[in-house]
C-alpha atoms as a PDB file:
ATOM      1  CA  UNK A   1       4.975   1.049 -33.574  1.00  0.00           C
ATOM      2  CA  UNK A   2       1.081   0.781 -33.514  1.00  0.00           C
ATOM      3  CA  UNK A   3       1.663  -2.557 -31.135  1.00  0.00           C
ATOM      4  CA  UNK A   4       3.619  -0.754 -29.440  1.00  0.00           C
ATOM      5  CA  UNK A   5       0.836   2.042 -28.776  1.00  0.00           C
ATOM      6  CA  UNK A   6      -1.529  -0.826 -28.518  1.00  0.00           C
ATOM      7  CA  UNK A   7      -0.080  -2.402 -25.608  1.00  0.00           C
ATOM      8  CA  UNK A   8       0.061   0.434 -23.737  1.00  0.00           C
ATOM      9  CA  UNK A   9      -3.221   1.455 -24.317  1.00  0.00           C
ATOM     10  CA  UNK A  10      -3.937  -1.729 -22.372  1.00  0.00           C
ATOM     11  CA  UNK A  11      -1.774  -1.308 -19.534  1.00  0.00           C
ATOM     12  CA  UNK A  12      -3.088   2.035 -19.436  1.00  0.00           C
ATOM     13  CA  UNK A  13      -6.607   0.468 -19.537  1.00  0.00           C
ATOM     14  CA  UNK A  14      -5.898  -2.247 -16.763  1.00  0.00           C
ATOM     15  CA  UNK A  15      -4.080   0.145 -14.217  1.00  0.00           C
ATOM     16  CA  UNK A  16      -7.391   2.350 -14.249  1.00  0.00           C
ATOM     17  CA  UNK A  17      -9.318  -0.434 -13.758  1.00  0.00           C
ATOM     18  CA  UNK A  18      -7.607  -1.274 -10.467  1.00  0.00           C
ATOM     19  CA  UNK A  19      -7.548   2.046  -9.685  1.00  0.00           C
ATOM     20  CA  UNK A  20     -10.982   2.669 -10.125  1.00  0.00           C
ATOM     21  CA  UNK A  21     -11.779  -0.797  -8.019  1.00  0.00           C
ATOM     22  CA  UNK A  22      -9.562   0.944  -4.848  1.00  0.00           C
ATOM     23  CA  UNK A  23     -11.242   3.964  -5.150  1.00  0.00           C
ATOM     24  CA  UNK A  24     -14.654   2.092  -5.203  1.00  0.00           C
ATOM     25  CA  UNK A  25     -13.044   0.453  -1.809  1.00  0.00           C
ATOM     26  CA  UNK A  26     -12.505   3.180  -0.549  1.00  0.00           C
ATOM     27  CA  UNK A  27     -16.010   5.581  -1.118  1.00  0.00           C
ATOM     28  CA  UNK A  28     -18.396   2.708  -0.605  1.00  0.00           C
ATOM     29  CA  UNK A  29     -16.540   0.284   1.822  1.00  0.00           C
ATOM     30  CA  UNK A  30     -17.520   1.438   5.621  1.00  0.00           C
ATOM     31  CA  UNK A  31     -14.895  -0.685   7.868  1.00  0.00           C
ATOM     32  CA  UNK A  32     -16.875  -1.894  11.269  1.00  0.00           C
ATOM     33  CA  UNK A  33     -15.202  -1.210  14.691  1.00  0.00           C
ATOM     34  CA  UNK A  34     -14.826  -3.763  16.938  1.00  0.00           C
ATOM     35  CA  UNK A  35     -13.003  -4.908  20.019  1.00  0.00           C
ATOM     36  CA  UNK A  36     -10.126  -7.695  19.861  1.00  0.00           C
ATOM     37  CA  UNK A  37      -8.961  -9.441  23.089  1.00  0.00           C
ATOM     38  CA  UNK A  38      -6.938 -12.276  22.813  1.00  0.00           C
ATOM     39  CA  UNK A  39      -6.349 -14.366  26.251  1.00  0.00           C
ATOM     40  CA  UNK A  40      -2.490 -15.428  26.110  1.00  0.00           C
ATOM     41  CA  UNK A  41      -0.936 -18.089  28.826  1.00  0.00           C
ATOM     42  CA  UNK A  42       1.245 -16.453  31.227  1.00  0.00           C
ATOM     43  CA  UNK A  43       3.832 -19.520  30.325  1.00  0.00           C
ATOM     44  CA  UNK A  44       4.174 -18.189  27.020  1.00  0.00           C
ATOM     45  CA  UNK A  45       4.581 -14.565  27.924  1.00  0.00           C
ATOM     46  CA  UNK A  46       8.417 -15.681  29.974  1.00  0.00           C
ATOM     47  CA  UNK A  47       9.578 -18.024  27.384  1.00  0.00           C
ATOM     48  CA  UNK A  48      13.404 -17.244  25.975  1.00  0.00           C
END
């Protein structure tokens, strides 16, 4: 039983380290705004 309790004390432990890495994402990660234009060929545009 105490491996048991062991091991998921460590997949308790890893989850909220990835959860604590999104949440860092998400407070100190500012995404930048920028415009996309993409020229495509008018031949590809009718293609079946």
């Amino acid at each position: 039983m105490p491996t048991l309790i062991r091991f998921f004390i460590v997949i308790l432990f890893i989850a909220a380290l990835i959860y604590g890495a999104m949440f860092a994402l998400v407070v100190f990660v500012e995404p930048s705004e920028k415009t996309v234009s993409d020229r495509i060929p008018a031949r590809e545009l009718f293609q079946n």
